[in-house]
Protein backbone atom coordinates (compact mmCIF):
# COMPACT_ATOMS: atom_id res chain seq x y z
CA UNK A 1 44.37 -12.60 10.10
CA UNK A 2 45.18 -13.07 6.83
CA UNK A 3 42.73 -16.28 4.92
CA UNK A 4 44.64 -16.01 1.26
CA UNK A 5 48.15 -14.57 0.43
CA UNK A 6 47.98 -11.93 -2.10
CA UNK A 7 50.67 -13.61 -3.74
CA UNK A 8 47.65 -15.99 -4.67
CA UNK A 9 45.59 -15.48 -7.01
CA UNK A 10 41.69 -17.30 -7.48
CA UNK A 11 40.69 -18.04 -10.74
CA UNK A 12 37.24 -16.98 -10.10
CA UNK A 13 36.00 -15.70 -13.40
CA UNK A 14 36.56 -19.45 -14.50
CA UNK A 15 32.66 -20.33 -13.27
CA UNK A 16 31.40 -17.08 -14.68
CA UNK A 17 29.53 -19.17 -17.19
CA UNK A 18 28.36 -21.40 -15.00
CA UNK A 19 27.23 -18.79 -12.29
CA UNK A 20 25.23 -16.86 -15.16
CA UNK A 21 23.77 -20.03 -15.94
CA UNK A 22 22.83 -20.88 -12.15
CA UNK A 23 21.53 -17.60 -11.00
CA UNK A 24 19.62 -17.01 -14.43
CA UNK A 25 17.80 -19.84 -13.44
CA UNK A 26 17.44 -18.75 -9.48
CA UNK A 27 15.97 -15.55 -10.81
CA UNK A 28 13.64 -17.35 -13.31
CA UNK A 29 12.45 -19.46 -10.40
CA UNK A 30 12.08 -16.28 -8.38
CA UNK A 31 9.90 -15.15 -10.52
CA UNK A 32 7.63 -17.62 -11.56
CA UNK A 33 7.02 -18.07 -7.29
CA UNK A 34 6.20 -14.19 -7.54
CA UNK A 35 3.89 -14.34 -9.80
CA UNK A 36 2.24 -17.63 -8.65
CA UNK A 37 2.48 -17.00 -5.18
CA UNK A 38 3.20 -13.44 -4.96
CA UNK A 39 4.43 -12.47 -1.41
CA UNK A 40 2.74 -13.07 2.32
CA UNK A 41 1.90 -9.60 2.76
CA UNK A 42 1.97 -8.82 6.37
CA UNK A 43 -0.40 -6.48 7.80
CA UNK A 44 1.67 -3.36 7.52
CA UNK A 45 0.67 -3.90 3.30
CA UNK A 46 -2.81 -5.51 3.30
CA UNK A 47 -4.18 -3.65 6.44
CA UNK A 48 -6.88 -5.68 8.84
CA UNK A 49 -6.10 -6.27 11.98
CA UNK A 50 -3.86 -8.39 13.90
CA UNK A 51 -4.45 -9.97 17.07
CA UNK A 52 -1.86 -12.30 19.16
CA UNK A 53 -3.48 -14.40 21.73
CA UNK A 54 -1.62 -16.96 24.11
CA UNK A 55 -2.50 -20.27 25.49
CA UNK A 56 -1.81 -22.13 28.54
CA UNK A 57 -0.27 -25.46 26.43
CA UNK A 58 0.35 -25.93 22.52
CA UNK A 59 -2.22 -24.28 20.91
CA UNK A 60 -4.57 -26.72 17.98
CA UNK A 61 -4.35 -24.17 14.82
CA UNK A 62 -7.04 -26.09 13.09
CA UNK A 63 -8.99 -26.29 15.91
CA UNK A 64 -8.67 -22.19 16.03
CA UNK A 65 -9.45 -21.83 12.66
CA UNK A 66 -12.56 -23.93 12.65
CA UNK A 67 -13.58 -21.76 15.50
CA UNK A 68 -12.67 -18.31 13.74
CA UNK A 69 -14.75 -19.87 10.77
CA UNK A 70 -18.02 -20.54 12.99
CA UNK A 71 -17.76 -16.97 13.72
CA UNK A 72 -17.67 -15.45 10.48
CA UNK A 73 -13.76 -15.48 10.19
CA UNK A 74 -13.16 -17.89 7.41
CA UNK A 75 -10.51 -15.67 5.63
CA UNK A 76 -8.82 -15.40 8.96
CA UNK A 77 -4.69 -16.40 8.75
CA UNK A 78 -3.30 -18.20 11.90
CA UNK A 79 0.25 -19.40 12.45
CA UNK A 80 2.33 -19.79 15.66
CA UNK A 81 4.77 -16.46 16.60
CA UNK A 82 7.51 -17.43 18.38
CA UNK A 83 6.60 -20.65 20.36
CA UNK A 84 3.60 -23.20 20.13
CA UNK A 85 1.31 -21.53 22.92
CA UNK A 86 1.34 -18.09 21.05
CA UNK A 87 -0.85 -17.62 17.90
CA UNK A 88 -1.27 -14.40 15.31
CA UNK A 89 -4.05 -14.37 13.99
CA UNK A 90 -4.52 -11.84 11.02
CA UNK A 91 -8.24 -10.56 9.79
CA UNK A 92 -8.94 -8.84 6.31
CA UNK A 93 -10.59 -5.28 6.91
CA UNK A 94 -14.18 -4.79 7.87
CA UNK A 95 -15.79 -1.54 6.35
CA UNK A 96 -17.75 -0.35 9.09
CA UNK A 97 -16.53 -2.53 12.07
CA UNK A 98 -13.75 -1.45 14.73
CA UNK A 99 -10.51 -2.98 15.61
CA UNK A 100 -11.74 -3.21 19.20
CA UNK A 101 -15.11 -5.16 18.39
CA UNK A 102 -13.12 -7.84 16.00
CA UNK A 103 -10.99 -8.57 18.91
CA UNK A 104 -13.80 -8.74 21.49
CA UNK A 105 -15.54 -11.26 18.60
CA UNK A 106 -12.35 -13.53 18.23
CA UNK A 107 -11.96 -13.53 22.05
CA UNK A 108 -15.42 -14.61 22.32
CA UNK A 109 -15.05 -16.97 19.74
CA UNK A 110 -11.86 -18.57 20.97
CA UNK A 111 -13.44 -18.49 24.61
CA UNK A 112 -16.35 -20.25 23.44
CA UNK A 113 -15.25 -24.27 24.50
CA UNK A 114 -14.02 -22.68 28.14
CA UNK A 115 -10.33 -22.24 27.05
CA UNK A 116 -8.14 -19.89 28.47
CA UNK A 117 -6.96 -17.72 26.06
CA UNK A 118 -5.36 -14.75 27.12
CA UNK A 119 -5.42 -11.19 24.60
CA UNK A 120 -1.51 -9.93 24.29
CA UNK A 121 -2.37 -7.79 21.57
CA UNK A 122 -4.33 -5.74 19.02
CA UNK A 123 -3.20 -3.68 16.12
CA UNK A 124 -5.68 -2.15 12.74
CA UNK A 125 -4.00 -1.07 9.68
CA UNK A 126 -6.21 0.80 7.37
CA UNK A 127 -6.23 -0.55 3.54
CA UNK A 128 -5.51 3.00 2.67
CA UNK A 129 -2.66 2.97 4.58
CA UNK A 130 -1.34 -0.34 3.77
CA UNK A 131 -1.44 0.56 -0.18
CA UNK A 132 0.70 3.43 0.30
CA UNK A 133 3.61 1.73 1.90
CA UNK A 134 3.21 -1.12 -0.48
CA UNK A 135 3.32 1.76 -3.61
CA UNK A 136 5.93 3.55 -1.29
CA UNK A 137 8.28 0.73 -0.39
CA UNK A 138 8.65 -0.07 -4.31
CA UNK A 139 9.14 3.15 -5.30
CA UNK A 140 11.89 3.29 -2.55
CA UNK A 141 13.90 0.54 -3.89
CA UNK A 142 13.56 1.79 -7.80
CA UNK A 143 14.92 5.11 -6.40
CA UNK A 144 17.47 3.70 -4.67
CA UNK A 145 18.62 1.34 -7.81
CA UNK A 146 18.64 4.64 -10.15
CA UNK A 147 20.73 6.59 -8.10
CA UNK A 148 23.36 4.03 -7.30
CA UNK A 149 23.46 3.57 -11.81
CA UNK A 150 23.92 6.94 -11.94
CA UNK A 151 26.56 6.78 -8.74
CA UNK A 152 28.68 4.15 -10.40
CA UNK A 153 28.74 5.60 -13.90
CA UNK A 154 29.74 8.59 -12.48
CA UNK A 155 32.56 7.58 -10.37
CA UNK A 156 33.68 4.44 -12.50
CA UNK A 157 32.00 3.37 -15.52
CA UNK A 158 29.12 2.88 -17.53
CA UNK A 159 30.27 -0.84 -17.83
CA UNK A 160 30.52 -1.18 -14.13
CA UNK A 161 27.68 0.67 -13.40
CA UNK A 162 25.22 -1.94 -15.51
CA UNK A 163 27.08 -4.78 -13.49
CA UNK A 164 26.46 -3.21 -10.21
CA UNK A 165 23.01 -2.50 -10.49
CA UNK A 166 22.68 -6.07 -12.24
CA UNK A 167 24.14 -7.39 -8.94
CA UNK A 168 21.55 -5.55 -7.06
CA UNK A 169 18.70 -6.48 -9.08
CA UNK A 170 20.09 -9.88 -8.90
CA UNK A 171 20.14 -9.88 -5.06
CA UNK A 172 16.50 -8.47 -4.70
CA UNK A 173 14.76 -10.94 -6.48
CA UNK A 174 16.07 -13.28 -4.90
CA UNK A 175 15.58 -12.05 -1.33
CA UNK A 176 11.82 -11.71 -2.84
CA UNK A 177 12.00 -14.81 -4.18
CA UNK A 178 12.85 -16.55 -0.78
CA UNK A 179 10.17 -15.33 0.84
CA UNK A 180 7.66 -16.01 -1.88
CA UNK A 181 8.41 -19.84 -1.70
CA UNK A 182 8.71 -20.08 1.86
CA UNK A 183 5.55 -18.03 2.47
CA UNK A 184 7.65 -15.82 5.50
CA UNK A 185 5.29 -12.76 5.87
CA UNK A 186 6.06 -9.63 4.33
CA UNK A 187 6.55 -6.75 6.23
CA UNK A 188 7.90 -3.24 7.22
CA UNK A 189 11.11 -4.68 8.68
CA UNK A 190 11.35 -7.23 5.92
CA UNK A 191 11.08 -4.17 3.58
CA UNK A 192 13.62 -2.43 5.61
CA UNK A 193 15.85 -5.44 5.42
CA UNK A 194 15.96 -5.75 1.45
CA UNK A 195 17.16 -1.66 1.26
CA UNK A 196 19.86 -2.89 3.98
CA UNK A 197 20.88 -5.76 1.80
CA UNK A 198 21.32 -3.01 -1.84
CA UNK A 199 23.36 -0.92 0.30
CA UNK A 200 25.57 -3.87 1.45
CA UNK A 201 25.78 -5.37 -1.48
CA UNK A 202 26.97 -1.78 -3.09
CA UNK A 203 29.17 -1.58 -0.81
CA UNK A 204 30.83 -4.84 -1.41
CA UNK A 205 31.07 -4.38 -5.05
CA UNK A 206 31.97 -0.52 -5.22
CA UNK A 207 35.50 -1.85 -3.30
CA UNK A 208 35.89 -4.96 -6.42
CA UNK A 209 34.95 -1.88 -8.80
CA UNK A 210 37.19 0.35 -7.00
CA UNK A 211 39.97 -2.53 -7.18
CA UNK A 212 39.58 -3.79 -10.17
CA UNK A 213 40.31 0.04 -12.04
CA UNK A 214 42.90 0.52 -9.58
CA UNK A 215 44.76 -3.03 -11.54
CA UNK A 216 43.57 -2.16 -14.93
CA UNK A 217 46.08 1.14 -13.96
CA UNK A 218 48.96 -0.34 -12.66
CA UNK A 219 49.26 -4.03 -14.16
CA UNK A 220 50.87 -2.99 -17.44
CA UNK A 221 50.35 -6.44 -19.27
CA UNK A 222 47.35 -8.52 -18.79
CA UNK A 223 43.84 -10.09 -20.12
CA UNK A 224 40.97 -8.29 -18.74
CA UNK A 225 39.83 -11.86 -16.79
CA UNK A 226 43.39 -11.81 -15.29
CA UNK A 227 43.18 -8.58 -14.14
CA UNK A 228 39.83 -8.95 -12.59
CA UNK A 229 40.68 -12.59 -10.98
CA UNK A 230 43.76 -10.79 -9.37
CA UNK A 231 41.29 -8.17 -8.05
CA UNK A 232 38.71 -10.18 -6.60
CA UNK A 233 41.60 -12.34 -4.73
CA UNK A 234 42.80 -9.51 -3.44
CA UNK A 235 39.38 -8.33 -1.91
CA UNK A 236 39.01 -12.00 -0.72
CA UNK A 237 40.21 -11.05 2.42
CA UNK A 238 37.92 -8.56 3.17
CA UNK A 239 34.94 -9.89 2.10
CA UNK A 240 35.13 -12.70 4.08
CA UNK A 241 35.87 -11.10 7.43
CA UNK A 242 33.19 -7.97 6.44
CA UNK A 243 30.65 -11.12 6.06
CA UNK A 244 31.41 -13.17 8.89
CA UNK A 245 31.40 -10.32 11.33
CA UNK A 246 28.22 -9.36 10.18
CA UNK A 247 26.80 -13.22 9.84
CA UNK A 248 27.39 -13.68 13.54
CA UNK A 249 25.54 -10.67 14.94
CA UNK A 250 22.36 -11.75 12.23
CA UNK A 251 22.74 -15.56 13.62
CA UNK A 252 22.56 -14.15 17.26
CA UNK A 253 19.21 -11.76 15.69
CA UNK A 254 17.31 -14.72 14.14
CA UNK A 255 17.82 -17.03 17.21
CA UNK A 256 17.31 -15.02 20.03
CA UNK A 257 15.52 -11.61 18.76
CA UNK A 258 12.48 -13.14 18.83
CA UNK A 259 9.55 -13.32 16.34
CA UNK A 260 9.25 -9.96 15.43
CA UNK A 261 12.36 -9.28 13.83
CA UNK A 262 12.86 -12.82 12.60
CA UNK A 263 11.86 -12.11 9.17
CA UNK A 264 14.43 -9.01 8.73
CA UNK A 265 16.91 -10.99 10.34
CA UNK A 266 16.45 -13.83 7.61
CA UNK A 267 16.20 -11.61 4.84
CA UNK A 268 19.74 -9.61 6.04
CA UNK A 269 21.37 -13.30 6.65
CA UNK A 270 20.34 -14.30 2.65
CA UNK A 271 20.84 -10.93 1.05
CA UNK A 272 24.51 -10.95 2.69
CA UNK A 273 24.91 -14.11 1.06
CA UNK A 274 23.72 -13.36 -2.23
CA UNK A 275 25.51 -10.57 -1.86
CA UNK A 276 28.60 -11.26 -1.47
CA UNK A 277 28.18 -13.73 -4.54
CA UNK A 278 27.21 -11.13 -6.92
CA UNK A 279 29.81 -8.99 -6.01
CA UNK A 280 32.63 -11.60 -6.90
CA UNK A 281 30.27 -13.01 -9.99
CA UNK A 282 27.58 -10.85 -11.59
CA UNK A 283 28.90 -7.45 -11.14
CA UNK A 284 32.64 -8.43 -12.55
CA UNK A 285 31.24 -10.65 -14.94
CA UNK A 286 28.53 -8.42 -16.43
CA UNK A 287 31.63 -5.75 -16.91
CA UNK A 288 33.78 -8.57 -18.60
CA UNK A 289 30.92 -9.16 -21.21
CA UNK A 290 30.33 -5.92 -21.60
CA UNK A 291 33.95 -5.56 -22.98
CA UNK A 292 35.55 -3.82 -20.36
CA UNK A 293 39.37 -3.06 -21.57
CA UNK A 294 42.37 -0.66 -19.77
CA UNK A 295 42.07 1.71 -21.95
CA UNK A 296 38.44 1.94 -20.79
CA UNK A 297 39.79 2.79 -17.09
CA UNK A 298 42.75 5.33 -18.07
CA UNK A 299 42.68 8.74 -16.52
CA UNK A 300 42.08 11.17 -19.44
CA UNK A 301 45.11 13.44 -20.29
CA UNK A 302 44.48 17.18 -20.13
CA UNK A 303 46.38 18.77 -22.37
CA UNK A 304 48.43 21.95 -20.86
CA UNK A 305 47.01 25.59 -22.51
CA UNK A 306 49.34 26.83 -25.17
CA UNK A 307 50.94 23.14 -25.14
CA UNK A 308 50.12 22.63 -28.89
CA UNK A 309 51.91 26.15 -29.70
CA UNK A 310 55.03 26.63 -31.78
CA UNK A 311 58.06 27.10 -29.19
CA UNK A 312 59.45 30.45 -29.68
CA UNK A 313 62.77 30.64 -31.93
């Protein structure tokens, strides 16, 4: 199924000023959540332990937190996981004090009126632990962004490599961003999500990279935005059906995988589209104002040995 001739071309890099402009101030906003709000760590980063407890009908999350409070809980964080008679509830660490005994207290303490409340489960996360996957997990994605610069430069060039990483860089902070403002915990699937969303975003724009060299090759006469325009409409195609494919199965995750993965599937669903923007905008658009020419993308000539001799008489 074909959604734009080739014959067709979009003039896409007309908005590139407009798109800097826009996610320029996206990534501003980003940050300013970040450093305001930072992120809602989930447990797997903070450590403490976690407890989900169900109730018989809707559960009163003020009234649970007034209780956790008249038991020495006050920092305690309780939200609804998955429906309104489930609650996770999520306690800084205790030095000295088990897992096991802070669930038997919270029980107690959630008992206390003659509720039912029944225990579904318990997990601990030591703080030791949880500061080495939060120092891990960065270090992960600053890996992963160097070796895809040096990747790109490698197999394309320098130009495209800046605009590729700037793409990624773009898309991360604003998958970071999203959950900063929206307060969605943080966690190891989240984390997981985010590397998922570089390496489909690389993907996406190491085929515009890939096309775009391939036009600077064979189109003989043409302005570097033409050429790239002609590129990106001719990846149009692709894109879209690569995205929607993989839209549907992430729709079908966040409304029916329950709770648990709900956060990766939201983070995949954004990244993809961010993605796929920054492929098409920041990536070629960084390479246009970066001067990026034909004679930029021509194969170099190797000259023959003994070529430059004197033919013999």
């Amino acid at each position: 199924m074909q959604f734009l001739s080739l014959n067709h071309t979009v003039n896409f890099m007309k908005l590139r000023l407009a798109t800097m402009v826009l996610s320029t101030v996206l990534i501003l906003g980003s940050l300013v959540s970040l450093g305001m709000n930072s992120l809602n760590w989930g447990l797997d980063f903070t450590g403490g332990t976690l407890i989900e407890v169900g109730y018989e009908e809707s559960a009163d999350l003020e009234k649970i937190r007034a209780e956790l409070a008249g038991a020495d809980f006050e920092d305690a964080v309780v939200q609804n996981f998955g429906s309104s008679q489930d609650v996770l509830i999520r306690i800084a660490p205790r030095e000295g004090v088990k897992a096991s005994a802070i669930g038997d207290q919270v029980l107690a303490a959630l008992r206390e009126d003659g509720e039912t409340v029944d225990m579904r489960r318990i997990e601990f996360v030591g703080p030791q632990v949880g500061d080495e996957l939060t120092e891990q997990g960065g270090l992960a994605m600053l890996v992963a962004l160097l070796c895809i610069l040096v990747y790109v430069a490698m197999r394309f060039e320098w130009r495209f490599a800046l605009g590729s990483v700037a793409a990624l860089i773009h898309d991360v902070i604003l998958t970071l961003g999203l959950f900063s403002v929206l307060q969605i915990e943080f966690d190891l699937t989240v984390l997981a999500a985010v590397l998922a969303v570089i390496g489909y975003s690389l993907n996406d724009t190491i085929v515009v990279c890939d096309r775009i060299r391939e036009n600077f090759r064979k189109i003989r006469k043409g302005e570097p935005v033409e050429i790239v325009n002609i590129s990106l409409s001719q990846t149009l195609n692709r894109t879209i059906i690569t995205s929607l494919t993989t839209v549907l199965v992430l729709i079908a995750l966040f409304y029916k995988g329950g709770a648990l993965i709900h956060g990766f599937a939201t983070a995949l669903l954004f990244g993809i589209a961010v993605g796929t923007y920054s492929s098409i905008y920041i990536a070629s658009s960084v390479a246009l104002a970066l001067g990026i020419s034909k004679e930029d993308l021509m194969p170099v000539e190797v000259e023959k040995e003994g070529a430059d001799m004197d033919p013999l008489p």
